[in-house]
PDB file of N, CA and C in Angstrom:
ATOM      1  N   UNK A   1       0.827  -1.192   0.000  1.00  0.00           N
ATOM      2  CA  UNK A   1       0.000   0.000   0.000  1.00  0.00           C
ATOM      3  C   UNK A   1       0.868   1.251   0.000  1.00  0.00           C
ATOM      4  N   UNK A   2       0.177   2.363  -0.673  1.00  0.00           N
ATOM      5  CA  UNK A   2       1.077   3.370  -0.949  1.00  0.00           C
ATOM      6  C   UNK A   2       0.201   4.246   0.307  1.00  0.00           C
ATOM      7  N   UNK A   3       0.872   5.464   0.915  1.00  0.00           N
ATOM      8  CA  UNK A   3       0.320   5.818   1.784  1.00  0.00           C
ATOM      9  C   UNK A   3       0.086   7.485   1.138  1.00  0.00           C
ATOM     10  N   UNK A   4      -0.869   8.060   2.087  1.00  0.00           N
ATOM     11  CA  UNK A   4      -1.556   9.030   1.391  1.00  0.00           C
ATOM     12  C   UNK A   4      -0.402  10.403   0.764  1.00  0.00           C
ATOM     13  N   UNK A   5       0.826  10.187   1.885  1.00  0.00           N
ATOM     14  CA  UNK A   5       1.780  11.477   1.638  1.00  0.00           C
ATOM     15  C   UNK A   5       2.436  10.841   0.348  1.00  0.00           C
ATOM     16  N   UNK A   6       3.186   9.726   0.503  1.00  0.00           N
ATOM     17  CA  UNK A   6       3.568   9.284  -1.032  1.00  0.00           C
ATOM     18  C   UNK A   6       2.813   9.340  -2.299  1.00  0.00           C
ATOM     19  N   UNK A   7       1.538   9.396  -2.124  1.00  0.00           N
ATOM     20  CA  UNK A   7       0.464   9.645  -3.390  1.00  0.00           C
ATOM     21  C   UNK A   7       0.991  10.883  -3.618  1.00  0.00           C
ATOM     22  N   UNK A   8       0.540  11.562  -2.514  1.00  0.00           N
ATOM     23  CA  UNK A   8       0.651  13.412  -2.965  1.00  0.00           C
ATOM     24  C   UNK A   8       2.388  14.073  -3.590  1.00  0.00           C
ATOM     25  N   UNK A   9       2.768  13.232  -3.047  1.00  0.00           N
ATOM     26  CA  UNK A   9       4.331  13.422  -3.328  1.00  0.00           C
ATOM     27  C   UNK A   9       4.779  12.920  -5.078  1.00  0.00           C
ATOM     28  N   UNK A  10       4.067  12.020  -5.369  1.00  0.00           N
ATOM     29  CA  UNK A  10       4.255  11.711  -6.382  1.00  0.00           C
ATOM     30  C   UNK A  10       3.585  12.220  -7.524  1.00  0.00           C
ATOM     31  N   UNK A  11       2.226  12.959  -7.192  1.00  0.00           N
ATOM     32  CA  UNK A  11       1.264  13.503  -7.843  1.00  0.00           C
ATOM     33  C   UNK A  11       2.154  14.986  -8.168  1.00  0.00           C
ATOM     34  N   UNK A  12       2.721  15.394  -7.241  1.00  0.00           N
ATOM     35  CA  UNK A  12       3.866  16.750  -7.403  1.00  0.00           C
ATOM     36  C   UNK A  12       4.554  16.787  -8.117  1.00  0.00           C
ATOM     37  N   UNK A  13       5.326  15.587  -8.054  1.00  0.00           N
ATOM     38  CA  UNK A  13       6.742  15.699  -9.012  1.00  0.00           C
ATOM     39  C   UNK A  13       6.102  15.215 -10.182  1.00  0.00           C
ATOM     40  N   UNK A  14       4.753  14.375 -10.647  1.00  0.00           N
ATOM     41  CA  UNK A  14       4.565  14.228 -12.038  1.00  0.00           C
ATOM     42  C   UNK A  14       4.016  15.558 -12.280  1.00  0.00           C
ATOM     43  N   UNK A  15       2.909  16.366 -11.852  1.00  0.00           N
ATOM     44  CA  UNK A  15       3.171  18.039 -12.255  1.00  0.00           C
ATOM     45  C   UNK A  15       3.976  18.821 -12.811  1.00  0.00           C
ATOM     46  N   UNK A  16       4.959  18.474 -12.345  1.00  0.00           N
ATOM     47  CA  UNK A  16       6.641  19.364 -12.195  1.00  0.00           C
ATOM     48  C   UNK A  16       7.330  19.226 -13.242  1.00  0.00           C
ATOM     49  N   UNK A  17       7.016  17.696 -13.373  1.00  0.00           N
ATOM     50  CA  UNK A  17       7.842  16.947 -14.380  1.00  0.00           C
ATOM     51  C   UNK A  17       7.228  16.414 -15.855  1.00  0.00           C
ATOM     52  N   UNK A  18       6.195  17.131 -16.170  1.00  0.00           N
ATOM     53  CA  UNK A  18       5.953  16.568 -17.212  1.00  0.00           C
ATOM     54  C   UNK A  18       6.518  15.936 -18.454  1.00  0.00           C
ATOM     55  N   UNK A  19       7.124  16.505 -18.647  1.00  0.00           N
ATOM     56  CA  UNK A  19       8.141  16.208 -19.974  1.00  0.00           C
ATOM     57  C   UNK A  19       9.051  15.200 -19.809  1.00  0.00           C
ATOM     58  N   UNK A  20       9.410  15.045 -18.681  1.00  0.00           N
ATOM     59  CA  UNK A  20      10.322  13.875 -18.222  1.00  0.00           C
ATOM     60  C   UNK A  20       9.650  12.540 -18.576  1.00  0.00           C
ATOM     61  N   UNK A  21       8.099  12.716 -17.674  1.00  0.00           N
ATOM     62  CA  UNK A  21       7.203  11.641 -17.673  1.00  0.00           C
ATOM     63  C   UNK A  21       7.064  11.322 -18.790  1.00  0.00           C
ATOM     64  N   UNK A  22       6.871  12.471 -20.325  1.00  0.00           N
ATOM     65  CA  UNK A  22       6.464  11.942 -21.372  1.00  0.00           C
ATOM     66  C   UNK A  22       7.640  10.964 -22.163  1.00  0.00           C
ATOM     67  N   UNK A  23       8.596  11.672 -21.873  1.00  0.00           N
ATOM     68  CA  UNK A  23      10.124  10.952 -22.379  1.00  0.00           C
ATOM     69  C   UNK A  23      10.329   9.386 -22.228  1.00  0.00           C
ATOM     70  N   UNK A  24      10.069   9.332 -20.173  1.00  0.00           N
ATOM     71  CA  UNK A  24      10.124   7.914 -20.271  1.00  0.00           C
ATOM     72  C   UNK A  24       9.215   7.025 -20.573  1.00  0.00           C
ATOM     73  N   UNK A  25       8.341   7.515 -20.536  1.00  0.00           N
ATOM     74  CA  UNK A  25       6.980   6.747 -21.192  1.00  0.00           C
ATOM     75  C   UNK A  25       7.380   6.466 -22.491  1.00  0.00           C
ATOM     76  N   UNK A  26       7.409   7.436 -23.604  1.00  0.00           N
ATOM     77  CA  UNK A  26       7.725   7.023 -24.837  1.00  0.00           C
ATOM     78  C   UNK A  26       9.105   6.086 -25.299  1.00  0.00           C
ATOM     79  N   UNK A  27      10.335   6.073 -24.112  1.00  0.00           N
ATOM     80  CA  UNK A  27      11.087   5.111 -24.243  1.00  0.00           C
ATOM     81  C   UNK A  27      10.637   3.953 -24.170  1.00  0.00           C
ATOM     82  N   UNK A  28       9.800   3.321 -23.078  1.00  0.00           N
ATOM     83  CA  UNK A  28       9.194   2.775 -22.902  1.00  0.00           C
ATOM     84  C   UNK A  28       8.585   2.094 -23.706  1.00  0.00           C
ATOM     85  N   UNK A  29       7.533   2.209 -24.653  1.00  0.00           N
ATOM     86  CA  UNK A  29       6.994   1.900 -25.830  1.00  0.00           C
ATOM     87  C   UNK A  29       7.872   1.588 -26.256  1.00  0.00           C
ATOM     88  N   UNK A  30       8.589   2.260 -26.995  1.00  0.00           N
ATOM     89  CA  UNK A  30       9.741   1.951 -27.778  1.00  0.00           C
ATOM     90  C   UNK A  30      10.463   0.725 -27.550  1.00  0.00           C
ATOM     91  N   UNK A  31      10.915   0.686 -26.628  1.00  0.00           N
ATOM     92  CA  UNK A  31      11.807  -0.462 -26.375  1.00  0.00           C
ATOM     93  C   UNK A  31      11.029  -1.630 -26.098  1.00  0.00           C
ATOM     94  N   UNK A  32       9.595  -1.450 -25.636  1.00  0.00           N
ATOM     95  CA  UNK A  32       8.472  -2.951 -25.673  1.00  0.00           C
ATOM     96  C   UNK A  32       8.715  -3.799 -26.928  1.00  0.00           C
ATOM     97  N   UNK A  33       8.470  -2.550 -28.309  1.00  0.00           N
ATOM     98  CA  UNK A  33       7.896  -2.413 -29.289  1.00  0.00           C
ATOM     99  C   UNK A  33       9.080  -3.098 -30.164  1.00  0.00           C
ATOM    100  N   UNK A  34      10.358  -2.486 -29.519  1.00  0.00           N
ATOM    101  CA  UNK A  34      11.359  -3.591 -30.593  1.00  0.00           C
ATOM    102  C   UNK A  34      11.668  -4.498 -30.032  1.00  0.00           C
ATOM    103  N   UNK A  35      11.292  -4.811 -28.492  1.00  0.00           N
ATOM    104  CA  UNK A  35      11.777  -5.874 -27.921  1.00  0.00           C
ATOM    105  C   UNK A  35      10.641  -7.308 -28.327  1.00  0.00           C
ATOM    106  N   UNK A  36       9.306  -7.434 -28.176  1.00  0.00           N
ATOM    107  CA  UNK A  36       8.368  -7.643 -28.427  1.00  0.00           C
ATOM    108  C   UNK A  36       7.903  -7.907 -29.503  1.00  0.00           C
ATOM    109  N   UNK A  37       7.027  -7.000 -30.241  1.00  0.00           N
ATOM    110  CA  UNK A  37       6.247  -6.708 -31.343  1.00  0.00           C
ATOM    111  C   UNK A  37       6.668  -6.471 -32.358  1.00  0.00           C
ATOM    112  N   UNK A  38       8.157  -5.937 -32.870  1.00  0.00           N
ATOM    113  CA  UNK A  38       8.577  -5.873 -33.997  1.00  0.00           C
ATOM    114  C   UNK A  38       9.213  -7.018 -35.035  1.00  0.00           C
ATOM    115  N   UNK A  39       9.066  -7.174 -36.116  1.00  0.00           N
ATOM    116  CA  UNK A  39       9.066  -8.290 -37.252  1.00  0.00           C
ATOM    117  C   UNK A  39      10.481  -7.322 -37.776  1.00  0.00           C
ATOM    118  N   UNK A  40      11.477  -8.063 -38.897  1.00  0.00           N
ATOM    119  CA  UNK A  40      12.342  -7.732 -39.607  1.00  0.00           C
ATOM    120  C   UNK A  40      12.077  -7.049 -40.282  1.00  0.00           C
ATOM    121  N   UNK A  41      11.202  -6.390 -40.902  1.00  0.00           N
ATOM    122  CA  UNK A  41      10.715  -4.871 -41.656  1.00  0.00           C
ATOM    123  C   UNK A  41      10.868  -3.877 -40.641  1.00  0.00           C
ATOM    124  N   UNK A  42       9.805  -4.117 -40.158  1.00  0.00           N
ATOM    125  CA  UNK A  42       9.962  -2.461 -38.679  1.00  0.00           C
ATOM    126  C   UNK A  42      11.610  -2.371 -38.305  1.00  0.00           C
ATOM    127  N   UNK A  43      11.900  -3.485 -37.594  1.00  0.00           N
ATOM    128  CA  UNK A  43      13.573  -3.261 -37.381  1.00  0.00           C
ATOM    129  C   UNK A  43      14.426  -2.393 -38.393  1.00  0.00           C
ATOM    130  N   UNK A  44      14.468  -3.051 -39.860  1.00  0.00           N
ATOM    131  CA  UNK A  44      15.228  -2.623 -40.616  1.00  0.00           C
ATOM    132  C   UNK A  44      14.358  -1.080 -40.748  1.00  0.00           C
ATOM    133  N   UNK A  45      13.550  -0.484 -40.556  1.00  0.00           N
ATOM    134  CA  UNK A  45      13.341   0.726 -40.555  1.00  0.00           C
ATOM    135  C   UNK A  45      13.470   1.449 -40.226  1.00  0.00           C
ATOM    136  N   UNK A  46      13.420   1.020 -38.749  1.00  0.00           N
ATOM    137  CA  UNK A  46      13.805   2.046 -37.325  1.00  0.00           C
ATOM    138  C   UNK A  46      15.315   1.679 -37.288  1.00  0.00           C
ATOM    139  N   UNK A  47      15.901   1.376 -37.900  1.00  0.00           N
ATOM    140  CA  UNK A  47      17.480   0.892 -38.314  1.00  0.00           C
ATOM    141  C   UNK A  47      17.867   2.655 -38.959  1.00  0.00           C
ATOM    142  N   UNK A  48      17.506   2.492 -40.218  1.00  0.00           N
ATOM    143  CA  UNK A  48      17.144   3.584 -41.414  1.00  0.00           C
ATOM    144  C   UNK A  48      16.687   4.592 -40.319  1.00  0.00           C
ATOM    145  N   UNK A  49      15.777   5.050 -39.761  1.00  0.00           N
ATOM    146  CA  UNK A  49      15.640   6.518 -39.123  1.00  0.00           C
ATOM    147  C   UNK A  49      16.302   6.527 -37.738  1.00  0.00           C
ATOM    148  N   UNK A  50      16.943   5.670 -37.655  1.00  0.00           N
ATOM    149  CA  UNK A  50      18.248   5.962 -36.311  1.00  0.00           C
ATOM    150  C   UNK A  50      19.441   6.140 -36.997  1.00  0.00           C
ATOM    151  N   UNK A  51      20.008   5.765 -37.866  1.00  0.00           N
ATOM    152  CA  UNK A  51      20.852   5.861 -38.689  1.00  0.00           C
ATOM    153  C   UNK A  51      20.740   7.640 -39.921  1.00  0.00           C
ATOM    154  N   UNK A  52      20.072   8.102 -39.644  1.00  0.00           N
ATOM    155  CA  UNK A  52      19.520   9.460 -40.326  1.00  0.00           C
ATOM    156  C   UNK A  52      19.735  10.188 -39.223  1.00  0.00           C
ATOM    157  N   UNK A  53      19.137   9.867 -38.347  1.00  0.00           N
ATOM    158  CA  UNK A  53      18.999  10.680 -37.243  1.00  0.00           C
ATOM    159  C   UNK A  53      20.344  11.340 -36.546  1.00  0.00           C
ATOM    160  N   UNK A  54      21.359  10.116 -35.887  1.00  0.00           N
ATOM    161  CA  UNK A  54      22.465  10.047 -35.905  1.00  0.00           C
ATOM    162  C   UNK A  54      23.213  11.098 -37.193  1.00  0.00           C
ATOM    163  N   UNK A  55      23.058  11.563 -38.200  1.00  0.00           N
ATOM    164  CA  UNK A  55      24.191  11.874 -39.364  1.00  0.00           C
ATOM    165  C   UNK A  55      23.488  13.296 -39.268  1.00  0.00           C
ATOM    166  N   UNK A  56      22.129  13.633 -38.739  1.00  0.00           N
ATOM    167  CA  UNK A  56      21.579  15.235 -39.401  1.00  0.00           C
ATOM    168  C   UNK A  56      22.166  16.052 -38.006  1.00  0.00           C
TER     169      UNK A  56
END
């Protein structure tokens, strides 16, 4: 059980922190998504726009 000050405490810093929250969240996905769910097309793609990404 989480207790009522740790709720509120945590409810603060996700306020505070939005952008952080969105960051790791979307790592998150990400790394499910190639760990998981991705087939040898998607890979070799997200290969190609990490590899772009990296050079601009």
């Amino acid at each position: 059980m989480v207790s009522e000050a740790q709720k509120r405490a945590k409810k603060k810093w996700d306020d505070k922190n939005k952008d952080k929250n969105r960051i790791y969240r979307y790592r998150s996905y990400a790394r499910k998504f190639i760990r998981d769910l991705a087939d040898k097309d998607d890979l070799k793609d997200l290969d190609e726009l990490i590899h772009k990404r990296l050079n601009d």
